[in-house]
PDB file of N, CA and C in Angstrom:
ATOM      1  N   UNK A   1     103.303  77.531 115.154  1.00  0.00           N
ATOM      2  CA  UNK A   1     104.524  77.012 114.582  1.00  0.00           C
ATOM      3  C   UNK A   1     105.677  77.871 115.084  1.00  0.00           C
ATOM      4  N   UNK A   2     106.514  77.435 115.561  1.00  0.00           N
ATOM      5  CA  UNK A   2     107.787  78.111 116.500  1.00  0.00           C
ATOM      6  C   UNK A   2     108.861  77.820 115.270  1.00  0.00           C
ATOM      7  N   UNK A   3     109.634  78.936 115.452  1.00  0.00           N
ATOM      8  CA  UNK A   3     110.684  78.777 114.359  1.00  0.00           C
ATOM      9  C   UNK A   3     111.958  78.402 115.229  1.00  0.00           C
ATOM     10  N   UNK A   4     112.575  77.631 115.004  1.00  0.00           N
ATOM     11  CA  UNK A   4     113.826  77.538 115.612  1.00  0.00           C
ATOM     12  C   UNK A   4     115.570  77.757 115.026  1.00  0.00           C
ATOM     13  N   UNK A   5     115.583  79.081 116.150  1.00  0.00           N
ATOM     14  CA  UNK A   5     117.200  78.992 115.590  1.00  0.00           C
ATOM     15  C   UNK A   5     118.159  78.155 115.633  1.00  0.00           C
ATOM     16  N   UNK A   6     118.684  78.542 114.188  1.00  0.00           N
ATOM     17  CA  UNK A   6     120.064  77.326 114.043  1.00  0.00           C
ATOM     18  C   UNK A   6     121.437  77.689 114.846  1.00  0.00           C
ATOM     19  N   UNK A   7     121.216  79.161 114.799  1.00  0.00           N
ATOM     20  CA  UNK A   7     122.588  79.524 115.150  1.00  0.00           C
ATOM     21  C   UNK A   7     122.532  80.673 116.590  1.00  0.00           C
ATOM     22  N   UNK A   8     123.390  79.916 117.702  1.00  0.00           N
ATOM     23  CA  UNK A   8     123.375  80.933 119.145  1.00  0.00           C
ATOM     24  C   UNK A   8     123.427  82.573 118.975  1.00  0.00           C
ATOM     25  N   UNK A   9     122.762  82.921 119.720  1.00  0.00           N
ATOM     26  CA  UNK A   9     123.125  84.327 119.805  1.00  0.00           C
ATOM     27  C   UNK A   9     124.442  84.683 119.925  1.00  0.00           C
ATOM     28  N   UNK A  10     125.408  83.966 120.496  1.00  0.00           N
ATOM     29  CA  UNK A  10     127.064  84.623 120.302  1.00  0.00           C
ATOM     30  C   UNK A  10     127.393  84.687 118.985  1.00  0.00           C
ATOM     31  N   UNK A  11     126.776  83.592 118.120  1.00  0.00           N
ATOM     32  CA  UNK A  11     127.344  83.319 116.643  1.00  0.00           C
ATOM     33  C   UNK A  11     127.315  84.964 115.907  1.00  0.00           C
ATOM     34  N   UNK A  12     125.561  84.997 116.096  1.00  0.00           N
ATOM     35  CA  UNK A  12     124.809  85.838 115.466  1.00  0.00           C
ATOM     36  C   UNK A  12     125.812  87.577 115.965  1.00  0.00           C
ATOM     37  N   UNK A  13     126.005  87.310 117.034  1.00  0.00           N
ATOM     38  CA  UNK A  13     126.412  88.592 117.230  1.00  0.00           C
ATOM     39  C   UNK A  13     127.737  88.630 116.809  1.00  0.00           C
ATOM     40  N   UNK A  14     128.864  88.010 116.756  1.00  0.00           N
ATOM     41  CA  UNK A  14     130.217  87.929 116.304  1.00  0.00           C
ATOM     42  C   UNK A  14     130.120  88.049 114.449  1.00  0.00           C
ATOM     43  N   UNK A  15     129.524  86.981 114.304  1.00  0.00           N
ATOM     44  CA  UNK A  15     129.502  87.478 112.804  1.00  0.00           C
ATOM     45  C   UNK A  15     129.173  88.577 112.410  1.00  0.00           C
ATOM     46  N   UNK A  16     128.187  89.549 113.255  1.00  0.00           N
ATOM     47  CA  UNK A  16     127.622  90.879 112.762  1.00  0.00           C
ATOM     48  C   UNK A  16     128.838  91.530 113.055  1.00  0.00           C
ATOM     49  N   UNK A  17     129.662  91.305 113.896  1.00  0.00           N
ATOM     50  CA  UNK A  17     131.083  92.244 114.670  1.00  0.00           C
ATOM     51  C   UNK A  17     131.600  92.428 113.860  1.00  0.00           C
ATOM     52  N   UNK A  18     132.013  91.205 112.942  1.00  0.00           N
ATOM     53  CA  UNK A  18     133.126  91.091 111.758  1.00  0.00           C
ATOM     54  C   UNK A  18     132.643  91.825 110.920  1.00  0.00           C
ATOM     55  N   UNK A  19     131.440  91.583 110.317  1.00  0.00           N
ATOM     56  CA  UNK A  19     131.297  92.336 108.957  1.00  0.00           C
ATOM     57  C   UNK A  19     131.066  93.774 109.252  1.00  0.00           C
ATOM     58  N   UNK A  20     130.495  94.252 110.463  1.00  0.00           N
ATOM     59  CA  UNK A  20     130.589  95.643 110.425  1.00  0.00           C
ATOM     60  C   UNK A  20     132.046  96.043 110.979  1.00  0.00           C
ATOM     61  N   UNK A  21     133.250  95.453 111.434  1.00  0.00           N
ATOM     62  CA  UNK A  21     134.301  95.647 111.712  1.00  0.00           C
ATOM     63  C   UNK A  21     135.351  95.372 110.137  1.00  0.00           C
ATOM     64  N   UNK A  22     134.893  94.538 109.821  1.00  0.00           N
ATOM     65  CA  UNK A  22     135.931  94.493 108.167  1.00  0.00           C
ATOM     66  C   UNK A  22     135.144  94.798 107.046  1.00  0.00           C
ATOM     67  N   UNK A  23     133.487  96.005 107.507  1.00  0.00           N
ATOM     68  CA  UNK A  23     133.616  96.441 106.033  1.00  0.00           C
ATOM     69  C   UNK A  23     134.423  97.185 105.098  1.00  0.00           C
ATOM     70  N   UNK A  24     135.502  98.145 105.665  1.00  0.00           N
ATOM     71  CA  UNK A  24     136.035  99.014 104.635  1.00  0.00           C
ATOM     72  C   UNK A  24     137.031  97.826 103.944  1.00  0.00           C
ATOM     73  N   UNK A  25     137.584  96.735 104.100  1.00  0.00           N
ATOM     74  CA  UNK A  25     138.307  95.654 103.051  1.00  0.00           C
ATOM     75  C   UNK A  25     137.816  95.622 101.781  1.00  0.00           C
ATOM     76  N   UNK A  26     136.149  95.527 102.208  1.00  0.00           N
ATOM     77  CA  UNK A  26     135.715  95.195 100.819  1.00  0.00           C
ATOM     78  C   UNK A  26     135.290  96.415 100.303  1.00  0.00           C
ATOM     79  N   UNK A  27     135.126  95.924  98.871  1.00  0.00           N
ATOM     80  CA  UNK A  27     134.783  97.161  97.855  1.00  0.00           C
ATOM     81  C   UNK A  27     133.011  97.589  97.832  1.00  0.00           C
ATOM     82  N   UNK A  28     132.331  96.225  98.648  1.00  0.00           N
ATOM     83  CA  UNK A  28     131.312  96.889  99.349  1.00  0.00           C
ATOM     84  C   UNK A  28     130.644  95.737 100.651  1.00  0.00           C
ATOM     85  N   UNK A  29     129.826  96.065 101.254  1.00  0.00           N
ATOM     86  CA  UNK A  29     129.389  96.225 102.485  1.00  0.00           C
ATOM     87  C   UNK A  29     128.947  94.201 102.118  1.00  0.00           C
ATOM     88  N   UNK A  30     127.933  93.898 101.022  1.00  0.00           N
ATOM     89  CA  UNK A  30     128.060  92.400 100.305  1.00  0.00           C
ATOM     90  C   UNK A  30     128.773  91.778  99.980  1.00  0.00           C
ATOM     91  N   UNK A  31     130.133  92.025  99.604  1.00  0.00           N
ATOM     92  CA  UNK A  31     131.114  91.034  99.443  1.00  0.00           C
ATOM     93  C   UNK A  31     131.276  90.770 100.513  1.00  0.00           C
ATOM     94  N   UNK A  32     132.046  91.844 101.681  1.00  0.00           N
ATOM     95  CA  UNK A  32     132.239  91.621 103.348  1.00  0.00           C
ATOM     96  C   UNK A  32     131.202  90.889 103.478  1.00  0.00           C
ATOM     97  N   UNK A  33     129.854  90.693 103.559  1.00  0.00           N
ATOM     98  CA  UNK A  33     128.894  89.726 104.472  1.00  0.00           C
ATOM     99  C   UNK A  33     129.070  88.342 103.740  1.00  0.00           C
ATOM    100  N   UNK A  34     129.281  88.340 102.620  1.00  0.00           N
ATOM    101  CA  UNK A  34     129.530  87.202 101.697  1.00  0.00           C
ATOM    102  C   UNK A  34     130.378  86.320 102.112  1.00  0.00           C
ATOM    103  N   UNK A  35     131.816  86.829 102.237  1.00  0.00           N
ATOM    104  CA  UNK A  35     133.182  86.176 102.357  1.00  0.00           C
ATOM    105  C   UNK A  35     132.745  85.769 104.289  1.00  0.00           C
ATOM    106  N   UNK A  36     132.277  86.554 105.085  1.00  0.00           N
ATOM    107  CA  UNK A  36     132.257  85.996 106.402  1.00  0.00           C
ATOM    108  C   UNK A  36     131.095  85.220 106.747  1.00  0.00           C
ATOM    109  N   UNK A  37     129.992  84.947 105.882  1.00  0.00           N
ATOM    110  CA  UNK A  37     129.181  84.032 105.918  1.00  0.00           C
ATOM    111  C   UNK A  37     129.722  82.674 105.583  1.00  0.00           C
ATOM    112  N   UNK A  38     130.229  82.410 104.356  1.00  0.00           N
ATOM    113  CA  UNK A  38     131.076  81.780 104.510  1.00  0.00           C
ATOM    114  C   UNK A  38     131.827  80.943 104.991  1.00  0.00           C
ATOM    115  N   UNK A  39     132.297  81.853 106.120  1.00  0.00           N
ATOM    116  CA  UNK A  39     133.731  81.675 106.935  1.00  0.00           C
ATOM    117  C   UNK A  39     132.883  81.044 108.075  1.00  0.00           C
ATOM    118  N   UNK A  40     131.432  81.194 108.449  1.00  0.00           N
ATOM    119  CA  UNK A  40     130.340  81.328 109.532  1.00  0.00           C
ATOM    120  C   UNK A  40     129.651  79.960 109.251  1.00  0.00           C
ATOM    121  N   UNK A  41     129.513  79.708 108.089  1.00  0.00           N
ATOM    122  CA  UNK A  41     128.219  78.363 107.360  1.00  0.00           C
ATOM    123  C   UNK A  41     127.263  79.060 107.868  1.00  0.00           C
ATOM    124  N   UNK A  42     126.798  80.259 107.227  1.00  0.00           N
ATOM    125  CA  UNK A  42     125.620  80.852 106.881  1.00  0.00           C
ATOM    126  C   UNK A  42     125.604  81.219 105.668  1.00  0.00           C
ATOM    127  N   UNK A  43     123.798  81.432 105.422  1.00  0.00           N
ATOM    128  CA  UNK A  43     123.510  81.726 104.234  1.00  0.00           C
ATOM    129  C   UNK A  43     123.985  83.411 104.018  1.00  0.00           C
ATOM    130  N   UNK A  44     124.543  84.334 103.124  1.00  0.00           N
ATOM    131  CA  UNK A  44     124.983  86.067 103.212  1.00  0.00           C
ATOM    132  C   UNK A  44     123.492  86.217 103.772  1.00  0.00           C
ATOM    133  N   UNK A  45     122.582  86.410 103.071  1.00  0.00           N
ATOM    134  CA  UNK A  45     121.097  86.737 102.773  1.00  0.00           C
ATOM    135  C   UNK A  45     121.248  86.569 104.283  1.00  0.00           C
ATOM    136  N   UNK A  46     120.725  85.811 105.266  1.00  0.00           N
ATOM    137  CA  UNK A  46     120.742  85.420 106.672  1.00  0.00           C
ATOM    138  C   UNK A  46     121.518  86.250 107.251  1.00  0.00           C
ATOM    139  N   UNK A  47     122.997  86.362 107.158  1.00  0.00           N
ATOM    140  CA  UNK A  47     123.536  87.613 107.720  1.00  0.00           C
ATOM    141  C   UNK A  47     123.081  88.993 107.370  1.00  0.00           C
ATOM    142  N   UNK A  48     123.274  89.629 106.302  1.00  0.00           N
ATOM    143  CA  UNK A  48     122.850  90.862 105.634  1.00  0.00           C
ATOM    144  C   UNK A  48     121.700  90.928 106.105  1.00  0.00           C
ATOM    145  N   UNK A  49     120.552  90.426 106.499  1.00  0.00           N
ATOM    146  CA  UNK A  49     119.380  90.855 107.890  1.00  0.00           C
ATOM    147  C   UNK A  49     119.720  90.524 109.189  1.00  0.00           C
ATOM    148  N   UNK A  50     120.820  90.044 109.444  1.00  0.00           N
ATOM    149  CA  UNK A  50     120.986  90.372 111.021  1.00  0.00           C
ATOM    150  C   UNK A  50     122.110  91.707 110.952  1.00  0.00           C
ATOM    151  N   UNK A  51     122.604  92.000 109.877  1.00  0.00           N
ATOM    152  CA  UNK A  51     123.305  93.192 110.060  1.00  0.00           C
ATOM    153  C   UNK A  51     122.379  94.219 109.927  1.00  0.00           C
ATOM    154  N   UNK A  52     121.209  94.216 109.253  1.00  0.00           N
ATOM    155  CA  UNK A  52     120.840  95.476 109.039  1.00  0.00           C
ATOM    156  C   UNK A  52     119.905  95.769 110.070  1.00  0.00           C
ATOM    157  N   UNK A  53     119.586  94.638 110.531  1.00  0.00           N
ATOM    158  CA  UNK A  53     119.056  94.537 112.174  1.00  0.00           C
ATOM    159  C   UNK A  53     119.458  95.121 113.221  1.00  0.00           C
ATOM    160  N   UNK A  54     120.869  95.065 113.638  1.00  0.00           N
ATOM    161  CA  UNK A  54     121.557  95.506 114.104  1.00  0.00           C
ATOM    162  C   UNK A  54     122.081  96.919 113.982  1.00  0.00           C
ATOM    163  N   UNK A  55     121.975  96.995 112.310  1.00  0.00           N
ATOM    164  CA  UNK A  55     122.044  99.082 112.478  1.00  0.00           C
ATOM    165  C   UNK A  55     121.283  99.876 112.643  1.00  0.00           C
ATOM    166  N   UNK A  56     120.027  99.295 112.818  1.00  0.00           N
ATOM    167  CA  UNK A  56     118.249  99.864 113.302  1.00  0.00           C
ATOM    168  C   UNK A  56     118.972 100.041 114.312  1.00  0.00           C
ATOM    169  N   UNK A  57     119.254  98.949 115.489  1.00  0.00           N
ATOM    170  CA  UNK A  57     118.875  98.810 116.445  1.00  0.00           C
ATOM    171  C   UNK A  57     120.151 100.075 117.389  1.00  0.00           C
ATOM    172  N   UNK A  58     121.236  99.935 116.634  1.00  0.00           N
ATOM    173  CA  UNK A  58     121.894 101.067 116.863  1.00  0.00           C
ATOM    174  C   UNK A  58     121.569 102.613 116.267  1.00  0.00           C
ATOM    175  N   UNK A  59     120.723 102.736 115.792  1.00  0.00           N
ATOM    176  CA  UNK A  59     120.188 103.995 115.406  1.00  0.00           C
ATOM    177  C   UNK A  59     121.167 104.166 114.006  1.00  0.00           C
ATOM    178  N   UNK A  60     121.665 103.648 113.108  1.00  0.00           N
ATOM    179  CA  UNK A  60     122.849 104.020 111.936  1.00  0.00           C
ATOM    180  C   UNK A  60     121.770 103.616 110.655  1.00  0.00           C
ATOM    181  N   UNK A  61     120.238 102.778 111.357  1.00  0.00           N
ATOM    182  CA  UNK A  61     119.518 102.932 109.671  1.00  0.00           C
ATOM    183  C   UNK A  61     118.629 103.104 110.195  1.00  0.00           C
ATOM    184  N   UNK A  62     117.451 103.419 109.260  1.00  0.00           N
ATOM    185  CA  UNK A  62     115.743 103.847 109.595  1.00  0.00           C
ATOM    186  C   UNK A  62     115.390 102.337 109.555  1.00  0.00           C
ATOM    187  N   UNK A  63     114.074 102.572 109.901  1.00  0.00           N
ATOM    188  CA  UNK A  63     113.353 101.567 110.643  1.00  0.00           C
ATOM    189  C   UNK A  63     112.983 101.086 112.283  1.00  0.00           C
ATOM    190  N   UNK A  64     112.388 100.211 112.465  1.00  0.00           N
ATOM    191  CA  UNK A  64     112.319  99.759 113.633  1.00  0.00           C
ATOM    192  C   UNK A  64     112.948  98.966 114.392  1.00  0.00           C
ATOM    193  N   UNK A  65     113.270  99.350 115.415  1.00  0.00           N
ATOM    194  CA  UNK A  65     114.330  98.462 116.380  1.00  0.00           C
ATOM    195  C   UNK A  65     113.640  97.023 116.609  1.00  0.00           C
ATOM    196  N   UNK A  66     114.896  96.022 117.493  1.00  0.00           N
ATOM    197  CA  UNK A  66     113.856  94.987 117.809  1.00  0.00           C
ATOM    198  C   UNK A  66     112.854  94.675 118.978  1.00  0.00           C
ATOM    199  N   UNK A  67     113.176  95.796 120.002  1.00  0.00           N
ATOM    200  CA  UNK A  67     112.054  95.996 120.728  1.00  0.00           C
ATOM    201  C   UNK A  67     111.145  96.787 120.214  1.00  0.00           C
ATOM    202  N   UNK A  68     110.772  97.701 118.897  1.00  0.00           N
ATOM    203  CA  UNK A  68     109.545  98.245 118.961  1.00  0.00           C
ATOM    204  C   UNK A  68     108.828  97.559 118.060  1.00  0.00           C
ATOM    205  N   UNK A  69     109.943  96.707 117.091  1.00  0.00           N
ATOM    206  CA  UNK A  69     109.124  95.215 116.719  1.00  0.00           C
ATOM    207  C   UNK A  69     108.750  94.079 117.345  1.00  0.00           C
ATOM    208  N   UNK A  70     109.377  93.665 118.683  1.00  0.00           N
ATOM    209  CA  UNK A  70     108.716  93.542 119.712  1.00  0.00           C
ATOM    210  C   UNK A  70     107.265  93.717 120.015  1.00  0.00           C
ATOM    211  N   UNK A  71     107.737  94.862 120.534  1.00  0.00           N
ATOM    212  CA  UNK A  71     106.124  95.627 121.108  1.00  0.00           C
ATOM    213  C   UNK A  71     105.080  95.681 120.158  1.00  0.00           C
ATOM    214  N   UNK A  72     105.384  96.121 118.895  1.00  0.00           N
ATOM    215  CA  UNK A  72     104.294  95.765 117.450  1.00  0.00           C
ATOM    216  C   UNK A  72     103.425  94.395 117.960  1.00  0.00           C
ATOM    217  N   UNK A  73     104.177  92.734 117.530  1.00  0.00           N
ATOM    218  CA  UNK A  73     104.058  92.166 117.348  1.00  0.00           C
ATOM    219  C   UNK A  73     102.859  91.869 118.349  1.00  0.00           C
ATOM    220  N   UNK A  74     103.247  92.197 119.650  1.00  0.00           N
ATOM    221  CA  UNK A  74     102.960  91.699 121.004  1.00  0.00           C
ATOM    222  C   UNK A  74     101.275  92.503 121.068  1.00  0.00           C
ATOM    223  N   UNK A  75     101.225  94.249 120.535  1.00  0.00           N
ATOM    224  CA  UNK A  75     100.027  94.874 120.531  1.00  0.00           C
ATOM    225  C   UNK A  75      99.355  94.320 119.556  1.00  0.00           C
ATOM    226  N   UNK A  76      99.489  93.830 117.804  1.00  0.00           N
ATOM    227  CA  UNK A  76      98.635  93.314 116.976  1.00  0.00           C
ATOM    228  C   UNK A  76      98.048  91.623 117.800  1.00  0.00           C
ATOM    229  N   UNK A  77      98.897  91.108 118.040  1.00  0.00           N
ATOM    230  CA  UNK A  77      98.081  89.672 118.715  1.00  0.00           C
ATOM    231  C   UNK A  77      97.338  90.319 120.118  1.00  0.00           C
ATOM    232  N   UNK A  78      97.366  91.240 120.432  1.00  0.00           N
ATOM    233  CA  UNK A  78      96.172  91.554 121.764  1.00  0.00           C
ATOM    234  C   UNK A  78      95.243  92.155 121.023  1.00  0.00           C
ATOM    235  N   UNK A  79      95.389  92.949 119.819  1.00  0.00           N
ATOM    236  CA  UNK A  79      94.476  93.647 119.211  1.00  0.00           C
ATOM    237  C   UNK A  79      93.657  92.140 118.064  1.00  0.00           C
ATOM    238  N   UNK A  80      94.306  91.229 117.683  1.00  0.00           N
ATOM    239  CA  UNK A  80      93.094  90.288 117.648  1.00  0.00           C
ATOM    240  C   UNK A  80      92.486  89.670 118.336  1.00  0.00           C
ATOM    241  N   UNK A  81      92.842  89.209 119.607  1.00  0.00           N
ATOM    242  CA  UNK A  81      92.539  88.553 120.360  1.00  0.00           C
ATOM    243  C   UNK A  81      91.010  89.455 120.846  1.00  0.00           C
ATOM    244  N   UNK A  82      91.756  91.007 121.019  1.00  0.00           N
ATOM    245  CA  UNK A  82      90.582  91.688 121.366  1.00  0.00           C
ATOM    246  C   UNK A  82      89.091  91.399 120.575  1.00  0.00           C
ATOM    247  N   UNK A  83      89.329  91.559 119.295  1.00  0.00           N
ATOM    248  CA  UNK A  83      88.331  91.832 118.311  1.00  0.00           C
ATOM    249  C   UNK A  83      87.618  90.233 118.087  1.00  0.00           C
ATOM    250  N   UNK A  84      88.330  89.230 118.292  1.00  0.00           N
ATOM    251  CA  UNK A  84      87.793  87.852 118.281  1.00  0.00           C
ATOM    252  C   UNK A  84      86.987  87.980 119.732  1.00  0.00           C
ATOM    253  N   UNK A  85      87.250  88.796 120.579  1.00  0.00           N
ATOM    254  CA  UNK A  85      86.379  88.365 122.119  1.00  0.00           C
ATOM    255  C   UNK A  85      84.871  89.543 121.648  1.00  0.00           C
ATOM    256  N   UNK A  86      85.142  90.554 121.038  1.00  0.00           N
ATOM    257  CA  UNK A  86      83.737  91.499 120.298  1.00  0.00           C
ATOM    258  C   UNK A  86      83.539  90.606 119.870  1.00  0.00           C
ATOM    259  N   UNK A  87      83.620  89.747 118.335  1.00  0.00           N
ATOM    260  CA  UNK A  87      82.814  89.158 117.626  1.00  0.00           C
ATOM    261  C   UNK A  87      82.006  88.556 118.575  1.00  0.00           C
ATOM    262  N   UNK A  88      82.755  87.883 119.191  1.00  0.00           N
ATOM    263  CA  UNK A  88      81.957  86.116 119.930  1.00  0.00           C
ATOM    264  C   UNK A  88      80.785  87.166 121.271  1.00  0.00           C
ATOM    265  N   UNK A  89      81.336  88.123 121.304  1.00  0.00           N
ATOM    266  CA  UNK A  89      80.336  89.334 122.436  1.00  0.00           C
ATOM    267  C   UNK A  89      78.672  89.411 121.721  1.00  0.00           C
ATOM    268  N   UNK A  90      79.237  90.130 120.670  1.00  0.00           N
ATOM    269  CA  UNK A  90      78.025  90.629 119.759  1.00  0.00           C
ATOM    270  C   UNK A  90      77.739  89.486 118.994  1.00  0.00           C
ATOM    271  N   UNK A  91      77.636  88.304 118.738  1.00  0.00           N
ATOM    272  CA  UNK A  91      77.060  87.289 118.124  1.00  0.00           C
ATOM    273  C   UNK A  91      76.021  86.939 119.583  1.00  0.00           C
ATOM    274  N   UNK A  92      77.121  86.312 120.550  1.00  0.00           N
ATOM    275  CA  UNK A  92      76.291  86.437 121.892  1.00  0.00           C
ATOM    276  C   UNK A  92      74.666  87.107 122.248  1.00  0.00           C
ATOM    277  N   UNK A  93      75.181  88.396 122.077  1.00  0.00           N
ATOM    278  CA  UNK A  93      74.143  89.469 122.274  1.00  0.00           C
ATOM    279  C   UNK A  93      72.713  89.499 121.425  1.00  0.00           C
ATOM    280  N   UNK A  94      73.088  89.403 120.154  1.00  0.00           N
ATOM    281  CA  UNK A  94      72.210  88.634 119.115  1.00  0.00           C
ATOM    282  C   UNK A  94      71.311  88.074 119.427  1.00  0.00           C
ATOM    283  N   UNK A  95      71.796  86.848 119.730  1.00  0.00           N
ATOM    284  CA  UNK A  95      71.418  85.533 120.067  1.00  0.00           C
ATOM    285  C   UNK A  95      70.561  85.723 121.412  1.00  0.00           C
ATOM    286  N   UNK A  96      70.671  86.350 122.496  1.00  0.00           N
ATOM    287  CA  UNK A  96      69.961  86.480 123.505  1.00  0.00           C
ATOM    288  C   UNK A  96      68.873  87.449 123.482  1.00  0.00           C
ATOM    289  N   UNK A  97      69.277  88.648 122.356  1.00  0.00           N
ATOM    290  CA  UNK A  97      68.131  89.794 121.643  1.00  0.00           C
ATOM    291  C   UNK A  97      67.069  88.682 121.182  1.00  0.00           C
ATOM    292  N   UNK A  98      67.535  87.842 120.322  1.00  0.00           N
ATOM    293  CA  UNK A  98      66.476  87.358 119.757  1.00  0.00           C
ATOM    294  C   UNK A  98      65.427  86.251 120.200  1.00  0.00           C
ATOM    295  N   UNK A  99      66.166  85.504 121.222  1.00  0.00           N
ATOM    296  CA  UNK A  99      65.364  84.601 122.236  1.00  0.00           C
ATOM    297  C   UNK A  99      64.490  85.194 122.712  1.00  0.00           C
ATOM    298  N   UNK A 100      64.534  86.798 123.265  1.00  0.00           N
ATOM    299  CA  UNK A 100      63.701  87.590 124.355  1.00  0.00           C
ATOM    300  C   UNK A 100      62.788  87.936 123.315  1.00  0.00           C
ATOM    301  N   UNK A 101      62.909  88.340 122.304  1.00  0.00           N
ATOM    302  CA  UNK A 101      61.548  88.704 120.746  1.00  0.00           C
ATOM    303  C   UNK A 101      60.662  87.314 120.951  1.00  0.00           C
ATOM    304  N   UNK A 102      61.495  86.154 120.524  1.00  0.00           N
ATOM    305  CA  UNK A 102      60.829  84.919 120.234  1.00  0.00           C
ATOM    306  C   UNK A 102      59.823  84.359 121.724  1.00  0.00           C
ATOM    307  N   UNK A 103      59.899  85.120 122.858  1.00  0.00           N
ATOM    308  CA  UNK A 103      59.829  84.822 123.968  1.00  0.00           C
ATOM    309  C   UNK A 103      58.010  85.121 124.192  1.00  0.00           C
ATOM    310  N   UNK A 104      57.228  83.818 124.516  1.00  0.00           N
ATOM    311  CA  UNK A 104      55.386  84.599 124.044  1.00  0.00           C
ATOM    312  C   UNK A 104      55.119  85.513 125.678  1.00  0.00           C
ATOM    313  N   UNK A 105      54.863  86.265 125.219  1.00  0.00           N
ATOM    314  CA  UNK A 105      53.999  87.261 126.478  1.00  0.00           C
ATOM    315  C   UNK A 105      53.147  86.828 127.139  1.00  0.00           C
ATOM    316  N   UNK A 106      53.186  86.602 128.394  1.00  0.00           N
ATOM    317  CA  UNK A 106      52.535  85.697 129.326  1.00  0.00           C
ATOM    318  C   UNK A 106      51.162  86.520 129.630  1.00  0.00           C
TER     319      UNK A 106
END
């Protein structure tokens, strides 16, 4: 299932401009994402994670950037993929152990 964005990456990045450019107006950092969501036809909630996205990614909050969430994402789906190719290995293996038991001695 592919998620599809509603809104271009210029959007996404201009709106983050504004609210981290007109936070000191507001009396806090949520009203600013509020009033320019808004102004955007976005949901705040929707902005307020692409802003805080964006201050990872500039090093101004903890957490993970979006390339090393990236790279996460990208190593857990090789690391199942891996472990689904063991299972189906060692079921395999099993299965051919036990043919050679069942096998009568000539």
């Amino acid at each position: 299932m592919s998620k599809q964005n509603r809104y271009s990456p210029e959007v996404r990045e201009r709106a983050v401009r504004m609210a981290l450019d007109h936070e000191g107006e507001y009396s806090s950092q949520w009203l600013g994402i509020v009033s320019i969501a808004g102004k955007i036809g976005c949901n705040p909630e929707t902005l307020r994670n692409w802003v805080r996205q964006t201050e990872r990614d500039r090093g101004t909050r903890s957490g993970l950037t979006s390339d090393d969430r990236a790279r996460l994402k990208e190593l857990e789906r090789e690391n199942r993929e891996l472990r689904r190719a063991n299972e189906i290995l060692r079921k395999a293996s099993a299965f051919f152990a036990q043919a050679e038991l069942d096998r009568r001695p000539r």
